[in-house]
C-alpha atoms as a PDB file:
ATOM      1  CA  UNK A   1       9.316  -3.419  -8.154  1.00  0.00           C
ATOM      2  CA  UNK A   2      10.336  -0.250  -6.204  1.00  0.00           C
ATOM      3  CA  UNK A   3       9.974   2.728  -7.404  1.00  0.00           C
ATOM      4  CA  UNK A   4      11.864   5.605  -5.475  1.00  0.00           C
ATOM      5  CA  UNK A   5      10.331   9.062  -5.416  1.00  0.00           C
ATOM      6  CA  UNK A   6      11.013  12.403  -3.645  1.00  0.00           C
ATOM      7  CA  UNK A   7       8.352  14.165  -1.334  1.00  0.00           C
ATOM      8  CA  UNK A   8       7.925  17.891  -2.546  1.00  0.00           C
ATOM      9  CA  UNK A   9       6.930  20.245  -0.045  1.00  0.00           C
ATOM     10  CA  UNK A  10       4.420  22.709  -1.098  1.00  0.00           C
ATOM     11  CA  UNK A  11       2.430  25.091   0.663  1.00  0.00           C
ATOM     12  CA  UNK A  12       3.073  23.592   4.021  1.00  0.00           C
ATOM     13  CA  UNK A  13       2.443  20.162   2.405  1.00  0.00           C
ATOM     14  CA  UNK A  14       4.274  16.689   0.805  1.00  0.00           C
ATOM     15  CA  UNK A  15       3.488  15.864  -2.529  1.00  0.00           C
ATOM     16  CA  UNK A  16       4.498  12.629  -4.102  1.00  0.00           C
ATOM     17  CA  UNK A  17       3.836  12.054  -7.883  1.00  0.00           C
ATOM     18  CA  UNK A  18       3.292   8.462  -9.167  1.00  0.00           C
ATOM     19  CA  UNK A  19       4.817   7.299 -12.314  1.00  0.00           C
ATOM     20  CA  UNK A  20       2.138   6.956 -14.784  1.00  0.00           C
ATOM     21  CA  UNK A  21       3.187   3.558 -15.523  1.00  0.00           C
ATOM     22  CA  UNK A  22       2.391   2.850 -12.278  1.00  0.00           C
ATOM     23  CA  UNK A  23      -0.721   4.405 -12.665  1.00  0.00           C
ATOM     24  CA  UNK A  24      -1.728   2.620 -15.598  1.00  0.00           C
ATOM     25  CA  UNK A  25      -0.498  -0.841 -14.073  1.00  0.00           C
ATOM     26  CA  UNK A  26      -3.485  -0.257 -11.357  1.00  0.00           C
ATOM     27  CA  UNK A  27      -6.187   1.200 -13.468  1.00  0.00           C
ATOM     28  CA  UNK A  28      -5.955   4.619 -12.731  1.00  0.00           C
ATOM     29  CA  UNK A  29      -4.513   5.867 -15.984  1.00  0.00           C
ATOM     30  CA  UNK A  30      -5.590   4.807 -19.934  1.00  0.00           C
ATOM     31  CA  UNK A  31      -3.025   2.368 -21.386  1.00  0.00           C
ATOM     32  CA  UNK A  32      -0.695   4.338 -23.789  1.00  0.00           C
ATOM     33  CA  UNK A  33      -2.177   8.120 -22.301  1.00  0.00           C
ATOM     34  CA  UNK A  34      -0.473  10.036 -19.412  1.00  0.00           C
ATOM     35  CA  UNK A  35      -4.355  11.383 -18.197  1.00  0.00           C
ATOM     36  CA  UNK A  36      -5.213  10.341 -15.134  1.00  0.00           C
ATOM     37  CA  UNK A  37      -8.514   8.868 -14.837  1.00  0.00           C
ATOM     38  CA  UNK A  38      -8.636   8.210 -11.028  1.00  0.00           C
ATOM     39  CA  UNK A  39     -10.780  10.619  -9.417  1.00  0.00           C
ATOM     40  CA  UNK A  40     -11.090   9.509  -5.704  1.00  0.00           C
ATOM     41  CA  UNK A  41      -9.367   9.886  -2.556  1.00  0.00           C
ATOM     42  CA  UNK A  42      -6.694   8.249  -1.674  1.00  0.00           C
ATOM     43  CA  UNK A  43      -5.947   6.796   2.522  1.00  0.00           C
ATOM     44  CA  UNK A  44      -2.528   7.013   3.937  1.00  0.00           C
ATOM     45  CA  UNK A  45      -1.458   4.525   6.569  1.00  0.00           C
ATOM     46  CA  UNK A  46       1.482   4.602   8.578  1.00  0.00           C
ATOM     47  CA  UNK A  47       3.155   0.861   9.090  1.00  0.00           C
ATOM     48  CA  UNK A  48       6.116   1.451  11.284  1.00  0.00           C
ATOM     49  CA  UNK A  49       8.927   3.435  10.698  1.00  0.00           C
ATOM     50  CA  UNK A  50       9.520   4.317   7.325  1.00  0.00           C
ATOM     51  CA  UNK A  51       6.981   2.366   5.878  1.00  0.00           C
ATOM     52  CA  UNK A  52       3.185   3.788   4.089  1.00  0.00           C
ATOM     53  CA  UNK A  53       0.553   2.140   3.087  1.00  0.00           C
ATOM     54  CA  UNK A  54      -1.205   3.877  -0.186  1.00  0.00           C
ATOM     55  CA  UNK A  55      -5.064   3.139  -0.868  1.00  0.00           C
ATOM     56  CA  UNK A  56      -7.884   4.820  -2.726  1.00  0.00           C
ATOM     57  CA  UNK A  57     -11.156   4.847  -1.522  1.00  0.00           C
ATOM     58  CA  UNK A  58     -14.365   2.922  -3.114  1.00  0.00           C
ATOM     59  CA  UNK A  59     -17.350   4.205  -4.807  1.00  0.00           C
ATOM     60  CA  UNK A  60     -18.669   5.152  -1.631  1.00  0.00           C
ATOM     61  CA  UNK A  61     -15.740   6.860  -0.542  1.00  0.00           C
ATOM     62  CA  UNK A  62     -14.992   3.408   1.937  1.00  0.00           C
ATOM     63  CA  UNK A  63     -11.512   1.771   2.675  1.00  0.00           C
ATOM     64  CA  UNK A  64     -11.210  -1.886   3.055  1.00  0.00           C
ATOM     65  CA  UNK A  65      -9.868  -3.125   6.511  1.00  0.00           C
ATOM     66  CA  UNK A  66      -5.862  -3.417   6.455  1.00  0.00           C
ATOM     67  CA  UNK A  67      -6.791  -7.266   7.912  1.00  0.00           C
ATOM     68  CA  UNK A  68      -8.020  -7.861   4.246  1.00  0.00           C
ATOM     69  CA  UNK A  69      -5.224  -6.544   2.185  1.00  0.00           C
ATOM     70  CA  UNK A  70      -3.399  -8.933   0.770  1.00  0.00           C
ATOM     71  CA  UNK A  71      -0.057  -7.703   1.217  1.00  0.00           C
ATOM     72  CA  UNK A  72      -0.727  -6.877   4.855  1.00  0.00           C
ATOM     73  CA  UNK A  73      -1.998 -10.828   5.187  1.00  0.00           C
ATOM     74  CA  UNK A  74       0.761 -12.214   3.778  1.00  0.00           C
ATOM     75  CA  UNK A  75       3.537  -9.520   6.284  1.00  0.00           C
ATOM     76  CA  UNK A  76       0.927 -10.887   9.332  1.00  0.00           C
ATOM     77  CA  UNK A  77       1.578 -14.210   8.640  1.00  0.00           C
ATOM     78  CA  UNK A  78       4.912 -14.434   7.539  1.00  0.00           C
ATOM     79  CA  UNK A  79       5.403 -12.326  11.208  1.00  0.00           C
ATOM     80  CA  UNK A  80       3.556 -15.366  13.038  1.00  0.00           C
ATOM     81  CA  UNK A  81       5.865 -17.763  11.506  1.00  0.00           C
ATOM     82  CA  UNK A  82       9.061 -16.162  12.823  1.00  0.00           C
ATOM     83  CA  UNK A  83       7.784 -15.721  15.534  1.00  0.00           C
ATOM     84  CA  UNK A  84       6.914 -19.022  16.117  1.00  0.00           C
ATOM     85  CA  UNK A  85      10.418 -20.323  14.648  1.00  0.00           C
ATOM     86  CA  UNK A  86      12.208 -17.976  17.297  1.00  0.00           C
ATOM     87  CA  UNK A  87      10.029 -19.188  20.045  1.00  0.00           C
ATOM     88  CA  UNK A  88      10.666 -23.111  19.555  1.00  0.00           C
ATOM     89  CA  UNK A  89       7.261 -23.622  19.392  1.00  0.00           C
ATOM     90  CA  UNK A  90       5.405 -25.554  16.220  1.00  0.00           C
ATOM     91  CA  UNK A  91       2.469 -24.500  14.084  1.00  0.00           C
ATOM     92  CA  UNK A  92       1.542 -28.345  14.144  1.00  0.00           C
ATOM     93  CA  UNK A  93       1.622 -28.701  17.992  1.00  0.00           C
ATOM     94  CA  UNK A  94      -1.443 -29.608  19.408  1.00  0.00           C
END
């Protein structure tokens, strides 16, 4: 589901609040409270044009590769296929 939301500037700065729904949906907020219980960093990625990627950090303050994100997986492959659709070629060929 897509949620649209509007980029503040402040103090030289974008801010983008996330619906607490949201929030709750992905464990960062109680069920049923609006407090926030997330308190890590969160990575921004650029994908292309027009397109972020949005992801907080681990204990440790690490990020998972993008390779093992499952959305970015399943964009990668989905890519191959068309690719390999458009160039005549088969993912069965030997």
């Amino acid at each position: 589901m897509t949620d649209l939301r509007t980029i503040q500037g402040m103090n030289g700065s974008g801010y983008l609040s996330l619906p607490i729904n949201w929030l709750r949906r992905n464990g960062y907020a109680e069920e049923g409270g609006d407090e926030v219980t997330f308190n890590g960093t969160l990575a921004v990625d650029t994908l292309g044009d027009g397109a972020i990627l949005i992801r907080p950090t681990d204990d440790r303050g690490d990020l998972s590769q993008l390779e093992d994100c499952e959305p970015v997986e399943r964009l990668a492959a989905q890519r191959a296929m068309n690719l390999m659709d458009n160039s005549g070629v088969s993912a069965l060929s030997d």
